[in-house]
C-alpha atoms as a PDB file:
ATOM      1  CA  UNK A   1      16.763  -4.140  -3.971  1.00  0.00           C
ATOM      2  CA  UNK A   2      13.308  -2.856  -2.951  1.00  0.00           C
ATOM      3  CA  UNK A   3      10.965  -3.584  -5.296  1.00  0.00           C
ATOM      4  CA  UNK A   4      11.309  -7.093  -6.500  1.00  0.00           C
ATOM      5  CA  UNK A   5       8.050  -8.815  -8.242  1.00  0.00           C
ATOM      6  CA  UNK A   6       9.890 -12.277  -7.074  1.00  0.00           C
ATOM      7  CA  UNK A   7       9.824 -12.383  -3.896  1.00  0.00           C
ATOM      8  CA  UNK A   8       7.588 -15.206  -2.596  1.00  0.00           C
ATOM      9  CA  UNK A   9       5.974 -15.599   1.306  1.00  0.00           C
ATOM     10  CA  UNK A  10       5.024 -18.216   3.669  1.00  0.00           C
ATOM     11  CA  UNK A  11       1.940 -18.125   6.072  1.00  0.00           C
ATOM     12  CA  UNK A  12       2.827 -20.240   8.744  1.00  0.00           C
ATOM     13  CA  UNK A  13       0.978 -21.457  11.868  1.00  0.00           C
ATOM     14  CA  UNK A  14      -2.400 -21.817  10.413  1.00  0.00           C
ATOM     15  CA  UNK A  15      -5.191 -23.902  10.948  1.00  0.00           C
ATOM     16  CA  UNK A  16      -8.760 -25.300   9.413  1.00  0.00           C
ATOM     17  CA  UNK A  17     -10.918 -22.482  10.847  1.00  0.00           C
ATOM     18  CA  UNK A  18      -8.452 -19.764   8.704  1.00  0.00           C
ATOM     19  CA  UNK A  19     -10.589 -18.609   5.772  1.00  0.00           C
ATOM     20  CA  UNK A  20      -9.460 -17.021   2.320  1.00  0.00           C
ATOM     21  CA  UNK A  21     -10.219 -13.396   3.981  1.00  0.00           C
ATOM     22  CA  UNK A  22      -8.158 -13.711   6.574  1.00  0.00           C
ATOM     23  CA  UNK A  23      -5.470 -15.158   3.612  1.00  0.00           C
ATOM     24  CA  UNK A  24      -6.223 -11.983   1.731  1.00  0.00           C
ATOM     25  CA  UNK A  25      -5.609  -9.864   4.685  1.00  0.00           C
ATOM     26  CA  UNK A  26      -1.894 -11.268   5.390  1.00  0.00           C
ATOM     27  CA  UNK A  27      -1.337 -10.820   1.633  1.00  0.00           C
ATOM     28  CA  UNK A  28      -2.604  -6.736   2.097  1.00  0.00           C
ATOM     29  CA  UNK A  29      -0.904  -6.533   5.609  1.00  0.00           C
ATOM     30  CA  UNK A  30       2.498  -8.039   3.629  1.00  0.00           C
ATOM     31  CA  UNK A  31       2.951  -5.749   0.687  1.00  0.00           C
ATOM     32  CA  UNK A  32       1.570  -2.677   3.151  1.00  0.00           C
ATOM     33  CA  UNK A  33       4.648  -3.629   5.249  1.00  0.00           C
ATOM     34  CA  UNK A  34       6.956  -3.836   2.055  1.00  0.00           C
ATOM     35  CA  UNK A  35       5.807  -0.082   1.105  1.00  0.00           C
ATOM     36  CA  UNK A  36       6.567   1.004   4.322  1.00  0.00           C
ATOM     37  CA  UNK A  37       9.916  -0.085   4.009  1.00  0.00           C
ATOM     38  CA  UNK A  38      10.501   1.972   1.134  1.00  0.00           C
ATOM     39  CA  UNK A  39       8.896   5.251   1.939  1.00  0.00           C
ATOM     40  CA  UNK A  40      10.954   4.982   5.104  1.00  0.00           C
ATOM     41  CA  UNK A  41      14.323   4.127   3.169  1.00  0.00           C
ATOM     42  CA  UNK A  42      13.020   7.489   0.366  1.00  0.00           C
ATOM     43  CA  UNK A  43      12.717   9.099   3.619  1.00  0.00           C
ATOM     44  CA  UNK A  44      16.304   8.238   4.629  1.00  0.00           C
ATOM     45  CA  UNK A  45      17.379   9.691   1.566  1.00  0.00           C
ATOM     46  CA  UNK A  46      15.529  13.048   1.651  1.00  0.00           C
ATOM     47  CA  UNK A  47      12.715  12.385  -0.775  1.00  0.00           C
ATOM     48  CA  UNK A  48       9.919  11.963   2.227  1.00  0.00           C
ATOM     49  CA  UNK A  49       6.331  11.067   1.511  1.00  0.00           C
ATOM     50  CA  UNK A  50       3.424  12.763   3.689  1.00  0.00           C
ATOM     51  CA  UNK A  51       0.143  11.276   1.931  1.00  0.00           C
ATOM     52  CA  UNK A  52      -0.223   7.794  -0.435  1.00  0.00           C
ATOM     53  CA  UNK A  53      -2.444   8.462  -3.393  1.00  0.00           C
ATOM     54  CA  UNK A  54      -3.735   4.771  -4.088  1.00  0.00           C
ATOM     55  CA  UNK A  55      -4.876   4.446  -7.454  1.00  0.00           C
ATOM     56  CA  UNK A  56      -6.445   1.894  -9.563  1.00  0.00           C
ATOM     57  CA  UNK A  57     -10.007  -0.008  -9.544  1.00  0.00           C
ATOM     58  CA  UNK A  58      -9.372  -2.312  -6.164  1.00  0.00           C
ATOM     59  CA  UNK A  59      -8.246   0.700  -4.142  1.00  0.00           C
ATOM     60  CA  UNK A  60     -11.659   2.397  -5.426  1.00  0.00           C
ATOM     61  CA  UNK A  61     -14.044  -0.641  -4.209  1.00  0.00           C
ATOM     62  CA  UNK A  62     -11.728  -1.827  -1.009  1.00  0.00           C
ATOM     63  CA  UNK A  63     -12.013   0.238   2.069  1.00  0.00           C
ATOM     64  CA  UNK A  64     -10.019  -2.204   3.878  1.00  0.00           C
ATOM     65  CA  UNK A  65      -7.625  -2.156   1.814  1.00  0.00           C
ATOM     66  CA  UNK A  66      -6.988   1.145   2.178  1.00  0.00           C
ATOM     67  CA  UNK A  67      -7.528   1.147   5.969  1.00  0.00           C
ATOM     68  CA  UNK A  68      -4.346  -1.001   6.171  1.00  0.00           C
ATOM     69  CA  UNK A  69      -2.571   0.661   4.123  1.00  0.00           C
ATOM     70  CA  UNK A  70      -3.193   4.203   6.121  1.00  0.00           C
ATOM     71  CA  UNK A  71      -2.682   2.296   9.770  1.00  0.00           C
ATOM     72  CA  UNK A  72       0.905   0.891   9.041  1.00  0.00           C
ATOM     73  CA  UNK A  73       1.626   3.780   6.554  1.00  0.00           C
ATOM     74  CA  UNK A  74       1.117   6.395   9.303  1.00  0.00           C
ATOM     75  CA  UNK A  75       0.344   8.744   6.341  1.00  0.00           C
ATOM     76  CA  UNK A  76      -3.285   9.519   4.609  1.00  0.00           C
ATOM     77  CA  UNK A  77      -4.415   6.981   1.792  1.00  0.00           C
ATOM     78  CA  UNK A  78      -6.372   9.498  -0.957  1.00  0.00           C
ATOM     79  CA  UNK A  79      -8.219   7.241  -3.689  1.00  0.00           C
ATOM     80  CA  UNK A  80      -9.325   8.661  -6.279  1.00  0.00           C
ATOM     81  CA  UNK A  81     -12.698   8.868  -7.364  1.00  0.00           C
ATOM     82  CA  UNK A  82     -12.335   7.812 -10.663  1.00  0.00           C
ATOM     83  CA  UNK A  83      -9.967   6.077 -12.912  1.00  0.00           C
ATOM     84  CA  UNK A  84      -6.539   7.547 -12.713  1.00  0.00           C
ATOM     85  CA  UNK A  85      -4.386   4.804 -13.670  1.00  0.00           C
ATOM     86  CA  UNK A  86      -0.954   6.060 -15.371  1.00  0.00           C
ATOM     87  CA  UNK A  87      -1.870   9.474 -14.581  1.00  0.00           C
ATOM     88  CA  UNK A  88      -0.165   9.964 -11.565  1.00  0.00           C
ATOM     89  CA  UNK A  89       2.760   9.856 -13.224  1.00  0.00           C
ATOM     90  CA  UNK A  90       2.125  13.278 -15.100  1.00  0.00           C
ATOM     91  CA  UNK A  91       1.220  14.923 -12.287  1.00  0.00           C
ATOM     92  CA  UNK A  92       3.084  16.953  -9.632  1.00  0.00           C
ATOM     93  CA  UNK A  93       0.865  17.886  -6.511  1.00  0.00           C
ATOM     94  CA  UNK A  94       1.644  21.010  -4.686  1.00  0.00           C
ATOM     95  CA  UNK A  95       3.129  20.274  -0.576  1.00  0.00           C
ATOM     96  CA  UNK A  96      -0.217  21.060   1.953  1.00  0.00           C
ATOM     97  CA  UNK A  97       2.356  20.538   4.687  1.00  0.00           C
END
C-alpha cells in the first residue's frame, strides 16, 4: 500500500542544538521521499508524471517547501497562485512535453 495516513516515523540521532525547523524539514524531506516513491511506482506502470502541481495555502506561502519537493522530485513544482483546492481534480492539463 502506498498511501497510508498511519504510518508513523522516528528521528533518530539528535541532539539539544536541533531546533523545530530543522524537525519540520525531516518531516517535508519524509513525505517528499514518500511521493517520490509513488510517482516512480505510477511511472512503472505507464502513468508517468513530468511536473507536480502543489496546491493548497502552505504550498502558496512555503518556498521551501516547494524547493524540496522539486530537488528530490526531479520534476517542476507549479503552485498556484490562488486557491485551487479540489479543483485539480476537474481538470485535465494538456502534455508540454
Amino acid at each position: 500500500m502506498l498511501v497510508n495516513p498511519t504510518l508513523r516515523g522516528i528521528t533518530l540521532n539528535w541532539n539539544l542544538q536541533h531546533t523545530a525547523q530543522d524537525e519540520l524539514f525531516a518531516a517535508i524531506e519524509g513525505t517528499a521521499f514518500h511521493t517520490r516513491t509513488i510517482l516512480y511506482r505510477m511511472s512503472e506502470h505507464r502513468a508517468p508524471t513530468h511536473r507536480v502541481i502543489n496546491g493548497g495555502e502552505i504550498p502558496q506561502s512555503n518556498t521551501a517547501l516547494n524547493q524540496i519537493y522539486a530537488n528530490l522530485l526531479v520534476r517542476p513544482v507549479l503552485v498556484p497562485s490562488s486557491k485551487v483546492t479540489g479543483l485539480g481534480s476537474a481538470l485535465r492539463l494538456p502534455h508540454s512535453g
